[in-house]
PDB file of N, CA and C in Angstrom:
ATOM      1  N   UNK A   1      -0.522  16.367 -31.623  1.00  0.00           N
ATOM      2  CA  UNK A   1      -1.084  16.845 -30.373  1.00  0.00           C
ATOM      3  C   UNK A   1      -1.233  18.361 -30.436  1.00  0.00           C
ATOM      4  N   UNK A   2      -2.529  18.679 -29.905  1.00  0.00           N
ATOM      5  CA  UNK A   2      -2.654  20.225 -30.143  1.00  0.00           C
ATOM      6  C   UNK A   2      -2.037  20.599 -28.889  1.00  0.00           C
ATOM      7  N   UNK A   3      -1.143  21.899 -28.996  1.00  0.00           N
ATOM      8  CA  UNK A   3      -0.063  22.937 -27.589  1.00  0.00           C
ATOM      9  C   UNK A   3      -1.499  23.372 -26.800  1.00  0.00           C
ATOM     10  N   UNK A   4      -0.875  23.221 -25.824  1.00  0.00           N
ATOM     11  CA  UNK A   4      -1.541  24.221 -24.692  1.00  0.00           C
ATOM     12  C   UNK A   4      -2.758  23.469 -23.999  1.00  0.00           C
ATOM     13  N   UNK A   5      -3.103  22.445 -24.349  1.00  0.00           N
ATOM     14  CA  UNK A   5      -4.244  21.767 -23.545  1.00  0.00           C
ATOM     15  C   UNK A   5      -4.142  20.383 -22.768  1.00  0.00           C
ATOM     16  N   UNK A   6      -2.504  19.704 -22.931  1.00  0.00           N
ATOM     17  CA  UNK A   6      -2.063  18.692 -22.242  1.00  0.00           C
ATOM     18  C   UNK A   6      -1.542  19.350 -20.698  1.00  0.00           C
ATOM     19  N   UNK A   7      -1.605  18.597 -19.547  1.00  0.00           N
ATOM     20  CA  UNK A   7      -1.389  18.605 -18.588  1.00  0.00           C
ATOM     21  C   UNK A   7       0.002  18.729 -18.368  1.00  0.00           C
ATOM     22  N   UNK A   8       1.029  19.250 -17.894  1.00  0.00           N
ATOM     23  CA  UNK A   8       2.456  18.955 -17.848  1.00  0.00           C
ATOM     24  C   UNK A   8       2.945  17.357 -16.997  1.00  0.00           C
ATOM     25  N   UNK A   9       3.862  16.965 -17.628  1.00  0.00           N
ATOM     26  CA  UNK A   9       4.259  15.560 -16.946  1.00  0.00           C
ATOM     27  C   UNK A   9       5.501  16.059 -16.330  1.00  0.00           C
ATOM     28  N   UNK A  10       5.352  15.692 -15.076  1.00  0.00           N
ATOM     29  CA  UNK A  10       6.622  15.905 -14.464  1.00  0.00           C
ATOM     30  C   UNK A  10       7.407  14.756 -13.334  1.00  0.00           C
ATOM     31  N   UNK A  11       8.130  14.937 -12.838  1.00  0.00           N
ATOM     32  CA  UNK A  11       8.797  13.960 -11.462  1.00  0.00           C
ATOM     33  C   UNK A  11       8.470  13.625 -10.318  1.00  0.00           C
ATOM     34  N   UNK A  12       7.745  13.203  -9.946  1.00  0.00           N
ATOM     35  CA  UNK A  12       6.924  13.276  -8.421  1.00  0.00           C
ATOM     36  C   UNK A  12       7.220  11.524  -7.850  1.00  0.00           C
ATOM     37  N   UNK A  13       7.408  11.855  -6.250  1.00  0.00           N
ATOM     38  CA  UNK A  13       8.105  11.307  -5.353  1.00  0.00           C
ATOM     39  C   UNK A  13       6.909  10.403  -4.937  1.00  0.00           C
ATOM     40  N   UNK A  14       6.630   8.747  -4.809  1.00  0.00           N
ATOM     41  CA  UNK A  14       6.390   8.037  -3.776  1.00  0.00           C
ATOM     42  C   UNK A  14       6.836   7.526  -2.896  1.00  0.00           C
ATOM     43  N   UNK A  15       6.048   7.532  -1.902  1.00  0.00           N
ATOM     44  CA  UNK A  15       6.485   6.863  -0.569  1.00  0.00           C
ATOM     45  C   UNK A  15       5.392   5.970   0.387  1.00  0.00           C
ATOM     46  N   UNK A  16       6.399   4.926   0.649  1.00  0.00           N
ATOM     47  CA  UNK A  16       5.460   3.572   1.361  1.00  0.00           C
ATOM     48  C   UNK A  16       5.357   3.703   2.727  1.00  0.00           C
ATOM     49  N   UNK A  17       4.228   2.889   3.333  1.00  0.00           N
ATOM     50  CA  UNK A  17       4.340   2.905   5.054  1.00  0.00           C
ATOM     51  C   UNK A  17       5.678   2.515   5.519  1.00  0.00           C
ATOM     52  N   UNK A  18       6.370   1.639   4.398  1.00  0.00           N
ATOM     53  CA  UNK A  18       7.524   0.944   5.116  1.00  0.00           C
ATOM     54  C   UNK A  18       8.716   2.204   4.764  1.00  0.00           C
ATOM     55  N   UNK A  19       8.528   2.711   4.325  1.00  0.00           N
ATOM     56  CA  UNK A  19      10.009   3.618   4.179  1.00  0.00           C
ATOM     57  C   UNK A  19      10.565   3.905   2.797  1.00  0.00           C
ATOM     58  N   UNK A  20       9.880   2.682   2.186  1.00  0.00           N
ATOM     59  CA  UNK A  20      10.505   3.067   1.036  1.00  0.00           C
ATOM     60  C   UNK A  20      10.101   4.431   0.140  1.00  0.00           C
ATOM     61  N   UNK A  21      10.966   4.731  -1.024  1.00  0.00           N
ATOM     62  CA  UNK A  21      10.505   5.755  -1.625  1.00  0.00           C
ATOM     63  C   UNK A  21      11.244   5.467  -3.350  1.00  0.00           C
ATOM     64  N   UNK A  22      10.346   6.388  -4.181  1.00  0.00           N
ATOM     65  CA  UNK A  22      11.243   6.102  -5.589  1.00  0.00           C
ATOM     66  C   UNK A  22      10.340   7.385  -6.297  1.00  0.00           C
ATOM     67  N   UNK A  23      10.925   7.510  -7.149  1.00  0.00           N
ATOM     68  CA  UNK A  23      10.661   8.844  -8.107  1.00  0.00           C
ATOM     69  C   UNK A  23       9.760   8.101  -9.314  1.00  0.00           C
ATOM     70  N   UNK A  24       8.796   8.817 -10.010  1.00  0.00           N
ATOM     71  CA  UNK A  24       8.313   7.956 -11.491  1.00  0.00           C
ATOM     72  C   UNK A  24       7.549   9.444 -11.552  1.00  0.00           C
ATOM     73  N   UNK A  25       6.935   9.619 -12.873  1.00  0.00           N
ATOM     74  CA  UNK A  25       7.033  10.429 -13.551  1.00  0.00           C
ATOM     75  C   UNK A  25       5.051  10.658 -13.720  1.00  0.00           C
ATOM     76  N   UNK A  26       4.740  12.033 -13.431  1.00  0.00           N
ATOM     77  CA  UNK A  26       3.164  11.994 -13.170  1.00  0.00           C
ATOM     78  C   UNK A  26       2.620  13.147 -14.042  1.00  0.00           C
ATOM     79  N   UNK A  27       1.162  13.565 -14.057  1.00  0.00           N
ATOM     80  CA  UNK A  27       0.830  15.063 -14.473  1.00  0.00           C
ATOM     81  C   UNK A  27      -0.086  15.505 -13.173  1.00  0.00           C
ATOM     82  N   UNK A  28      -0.129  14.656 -12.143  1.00  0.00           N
ATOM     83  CA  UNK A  28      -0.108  14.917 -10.421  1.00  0.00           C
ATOM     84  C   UNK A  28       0.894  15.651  -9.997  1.00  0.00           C
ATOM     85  N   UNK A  29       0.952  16.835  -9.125  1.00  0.00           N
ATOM     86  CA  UNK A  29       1.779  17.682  -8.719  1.00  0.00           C
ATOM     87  C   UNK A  29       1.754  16.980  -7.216  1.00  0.00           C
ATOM     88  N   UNK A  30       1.123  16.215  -6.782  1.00  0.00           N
ATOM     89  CA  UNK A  30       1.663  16.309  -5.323  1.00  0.00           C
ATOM     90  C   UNK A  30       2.117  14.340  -4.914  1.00  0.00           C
ATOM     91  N   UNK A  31       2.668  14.570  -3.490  1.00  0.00           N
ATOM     92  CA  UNK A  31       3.312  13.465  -3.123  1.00  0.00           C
ATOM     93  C   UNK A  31       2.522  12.318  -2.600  1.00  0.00           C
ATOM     94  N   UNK A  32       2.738  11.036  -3.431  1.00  0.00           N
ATOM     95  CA  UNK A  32       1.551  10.176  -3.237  1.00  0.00           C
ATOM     96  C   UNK A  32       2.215   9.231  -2.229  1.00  0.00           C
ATOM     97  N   UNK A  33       1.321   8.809  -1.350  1.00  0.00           N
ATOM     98  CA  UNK A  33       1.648   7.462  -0.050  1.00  0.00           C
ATOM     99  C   UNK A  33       1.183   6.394  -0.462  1.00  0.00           C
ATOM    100  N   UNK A  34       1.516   4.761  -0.178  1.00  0.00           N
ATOM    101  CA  UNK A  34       0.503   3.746   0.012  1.00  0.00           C
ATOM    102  C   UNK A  34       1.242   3.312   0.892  1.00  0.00           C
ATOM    103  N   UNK A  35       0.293   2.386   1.495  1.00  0.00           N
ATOM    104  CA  UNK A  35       0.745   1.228   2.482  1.00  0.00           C
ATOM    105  C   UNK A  35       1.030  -0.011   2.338  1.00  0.00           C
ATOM    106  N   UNK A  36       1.444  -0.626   0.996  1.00  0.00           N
ATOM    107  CA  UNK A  36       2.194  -1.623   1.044  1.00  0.00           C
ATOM    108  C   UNK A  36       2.700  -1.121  -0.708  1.00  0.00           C
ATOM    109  N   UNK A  37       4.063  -2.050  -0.553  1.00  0.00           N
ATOM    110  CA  UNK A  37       4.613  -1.656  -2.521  1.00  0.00           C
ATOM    111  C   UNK A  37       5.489  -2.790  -2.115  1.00  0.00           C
ATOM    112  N   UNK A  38       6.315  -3.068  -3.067  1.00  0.00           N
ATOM    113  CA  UNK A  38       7.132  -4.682  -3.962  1.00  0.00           C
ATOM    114  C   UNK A  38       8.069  -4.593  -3.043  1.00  0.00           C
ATOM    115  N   UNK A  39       8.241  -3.576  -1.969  1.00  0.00           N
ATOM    116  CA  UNK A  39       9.811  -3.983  -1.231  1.00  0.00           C
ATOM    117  C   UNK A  39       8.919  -4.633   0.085  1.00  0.00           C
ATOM    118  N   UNK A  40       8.143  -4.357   0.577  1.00  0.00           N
ATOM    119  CA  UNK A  40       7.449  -4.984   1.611  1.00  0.00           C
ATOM    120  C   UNK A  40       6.168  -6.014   1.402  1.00  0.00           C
ATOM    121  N   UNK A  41       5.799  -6.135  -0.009  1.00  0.00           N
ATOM    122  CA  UNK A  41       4.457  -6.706  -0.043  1.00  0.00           C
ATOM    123  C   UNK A  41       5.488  -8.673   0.319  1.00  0.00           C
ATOM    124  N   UNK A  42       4.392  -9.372   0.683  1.00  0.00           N
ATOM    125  CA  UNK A  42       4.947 -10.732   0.859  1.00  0.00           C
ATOM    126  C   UNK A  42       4.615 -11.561  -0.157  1.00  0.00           C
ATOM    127  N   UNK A  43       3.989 -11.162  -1.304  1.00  0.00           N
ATOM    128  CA  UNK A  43       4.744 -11.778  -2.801  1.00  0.00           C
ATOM    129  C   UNK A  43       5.644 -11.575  -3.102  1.00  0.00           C
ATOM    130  N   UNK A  44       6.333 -10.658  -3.188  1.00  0.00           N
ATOM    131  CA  UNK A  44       7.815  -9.902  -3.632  1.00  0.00           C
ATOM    132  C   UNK A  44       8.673 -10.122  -2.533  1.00  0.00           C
ATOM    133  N   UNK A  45       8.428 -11.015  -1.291  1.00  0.00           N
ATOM    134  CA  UNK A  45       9.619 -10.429  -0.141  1.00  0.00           C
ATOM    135  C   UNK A  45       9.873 -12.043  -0.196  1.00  0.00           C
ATOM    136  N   UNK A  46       8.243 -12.988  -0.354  1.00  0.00           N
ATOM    137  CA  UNK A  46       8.233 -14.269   0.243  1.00  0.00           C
ATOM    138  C   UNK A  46       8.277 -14.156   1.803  1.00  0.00           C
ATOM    139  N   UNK A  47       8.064 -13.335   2.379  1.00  0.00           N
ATOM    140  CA  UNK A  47       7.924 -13.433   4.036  1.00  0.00           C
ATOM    141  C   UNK A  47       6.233 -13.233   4.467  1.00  0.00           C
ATOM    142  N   UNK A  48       5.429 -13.628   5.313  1.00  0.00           N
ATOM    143  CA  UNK A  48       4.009 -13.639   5.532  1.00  0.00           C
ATOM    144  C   UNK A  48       4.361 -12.342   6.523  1.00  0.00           C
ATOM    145  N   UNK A  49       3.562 -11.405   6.218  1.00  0.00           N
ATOM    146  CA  UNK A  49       3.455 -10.360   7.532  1.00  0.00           C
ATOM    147  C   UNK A  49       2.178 -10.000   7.953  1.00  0.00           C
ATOM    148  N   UNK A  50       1.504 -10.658   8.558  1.00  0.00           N
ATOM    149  CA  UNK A  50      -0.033  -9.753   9.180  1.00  0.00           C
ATOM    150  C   UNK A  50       0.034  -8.441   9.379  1.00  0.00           C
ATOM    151  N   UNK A  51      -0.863  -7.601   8.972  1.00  0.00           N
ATOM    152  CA  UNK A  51      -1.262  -6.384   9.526  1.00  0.00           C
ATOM    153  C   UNK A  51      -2.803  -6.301   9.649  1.00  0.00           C
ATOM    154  N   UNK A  52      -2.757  -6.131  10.886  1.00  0.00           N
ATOM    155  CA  UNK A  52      -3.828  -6.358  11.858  1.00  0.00           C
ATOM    156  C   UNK A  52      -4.220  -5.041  12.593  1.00  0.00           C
ATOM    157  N   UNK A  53      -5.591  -4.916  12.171  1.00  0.00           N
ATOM    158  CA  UNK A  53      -5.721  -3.215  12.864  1.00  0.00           C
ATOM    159  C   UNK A  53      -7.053  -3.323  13.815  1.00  0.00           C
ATOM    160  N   UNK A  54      -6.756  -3.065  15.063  1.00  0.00           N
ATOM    161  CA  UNK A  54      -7.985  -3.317  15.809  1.00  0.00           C
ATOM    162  C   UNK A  54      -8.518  -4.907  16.417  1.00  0.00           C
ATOM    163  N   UNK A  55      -7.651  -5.052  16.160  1.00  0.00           N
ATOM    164  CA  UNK A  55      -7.999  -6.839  16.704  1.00  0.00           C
ATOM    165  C   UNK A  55      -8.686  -7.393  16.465  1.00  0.00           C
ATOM    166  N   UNK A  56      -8.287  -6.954  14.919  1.00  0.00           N
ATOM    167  CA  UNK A  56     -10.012  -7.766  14.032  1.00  0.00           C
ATOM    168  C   UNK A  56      -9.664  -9.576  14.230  1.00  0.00           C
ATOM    169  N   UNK A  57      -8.849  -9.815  13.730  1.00  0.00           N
ATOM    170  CA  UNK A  57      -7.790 -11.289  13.553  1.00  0.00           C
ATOM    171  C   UNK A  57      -7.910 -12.002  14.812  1.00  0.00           C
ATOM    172  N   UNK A  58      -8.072 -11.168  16.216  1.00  0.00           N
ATOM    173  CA  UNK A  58      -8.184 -11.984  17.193  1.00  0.00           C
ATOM    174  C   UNK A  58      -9.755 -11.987  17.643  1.00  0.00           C
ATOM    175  N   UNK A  59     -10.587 -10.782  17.333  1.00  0.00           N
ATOM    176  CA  UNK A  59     -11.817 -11.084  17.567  1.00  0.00           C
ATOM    177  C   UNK A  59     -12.440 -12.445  17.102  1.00  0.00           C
ATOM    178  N   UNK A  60     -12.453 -12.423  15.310  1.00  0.00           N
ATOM    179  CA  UNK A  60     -12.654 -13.441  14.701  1.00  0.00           C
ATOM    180  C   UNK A  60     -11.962 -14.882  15.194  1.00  0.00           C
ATOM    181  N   UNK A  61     -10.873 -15.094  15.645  1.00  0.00           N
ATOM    182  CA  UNK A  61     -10.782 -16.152  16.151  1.00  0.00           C
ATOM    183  C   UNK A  61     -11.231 -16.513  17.644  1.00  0.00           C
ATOM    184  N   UNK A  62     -11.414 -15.711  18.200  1.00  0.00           N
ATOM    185  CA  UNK A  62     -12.446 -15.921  19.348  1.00  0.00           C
ATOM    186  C   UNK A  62     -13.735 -16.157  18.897  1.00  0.00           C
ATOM    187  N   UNK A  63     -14.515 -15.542  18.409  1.00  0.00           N
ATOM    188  CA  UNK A  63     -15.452 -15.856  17.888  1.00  0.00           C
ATOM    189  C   UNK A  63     -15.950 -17.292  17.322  1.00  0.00           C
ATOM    190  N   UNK A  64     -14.888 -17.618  16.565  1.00  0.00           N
ATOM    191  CA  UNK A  64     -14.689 -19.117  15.928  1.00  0.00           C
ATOM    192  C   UNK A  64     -14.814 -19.934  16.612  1.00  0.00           C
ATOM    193  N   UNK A  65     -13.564 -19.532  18.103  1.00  0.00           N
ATOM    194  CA  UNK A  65     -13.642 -21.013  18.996  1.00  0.00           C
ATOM    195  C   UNK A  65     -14.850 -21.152  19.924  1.00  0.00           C
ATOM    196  N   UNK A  66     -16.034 -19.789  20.215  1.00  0.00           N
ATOM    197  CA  UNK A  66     -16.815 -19.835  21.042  1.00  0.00           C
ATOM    198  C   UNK A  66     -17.686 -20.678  20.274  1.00  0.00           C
ATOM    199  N   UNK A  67     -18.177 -20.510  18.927  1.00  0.00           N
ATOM    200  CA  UNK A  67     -19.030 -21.378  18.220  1.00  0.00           C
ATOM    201  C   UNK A  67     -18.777 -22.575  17.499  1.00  0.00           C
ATOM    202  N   UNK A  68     -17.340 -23.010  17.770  1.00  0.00           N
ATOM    203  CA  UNK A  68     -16.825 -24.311  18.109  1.00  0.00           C
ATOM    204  C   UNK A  68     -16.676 -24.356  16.527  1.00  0.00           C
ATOM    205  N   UNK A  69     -16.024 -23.770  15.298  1.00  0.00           N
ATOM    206  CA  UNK A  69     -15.414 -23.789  14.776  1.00  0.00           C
ATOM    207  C   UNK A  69     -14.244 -24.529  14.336  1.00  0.00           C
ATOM    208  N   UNK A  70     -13.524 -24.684  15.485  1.00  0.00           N
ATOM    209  CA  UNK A  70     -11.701 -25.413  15.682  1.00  0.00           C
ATOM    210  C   UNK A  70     -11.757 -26.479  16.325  1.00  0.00           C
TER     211      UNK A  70
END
């Protein structure tokens, strides 16, 4: 590897909507978010959790039963 033209790798912090957080190793200097990771996703938990933004989930099922869907 030629000096002086690799990026430095260093320690940088994630953190989830749910709270969680863990350290892993980047050549990103800043602090990355997501909104779901393995302590909350419901493959990894086995629990079903909707997240529902805007009442999309209930529009669509209104919708369904007006055009007789169900």
């Amino acid at each position: 590897m030629k000096p002086g033209i690799h990026p430095e790798y260093q320690e940088m912090t994630v953190t989830c909507a749910c709270g969680e957080t863990f350290k892993t190793r980047s050549t990103r200097k800043v602090i990355c978010t997501f909104e779901i990771c393995s302590a909350c996703h419901p493959f990894f938990t086995g629990k079903q959790k909707l997240v529902d933004t805007a009442g999309r989930v209930e529009s669509f099922q209104s919708a369904l039963w007006q055009e007789g869907g169900y």
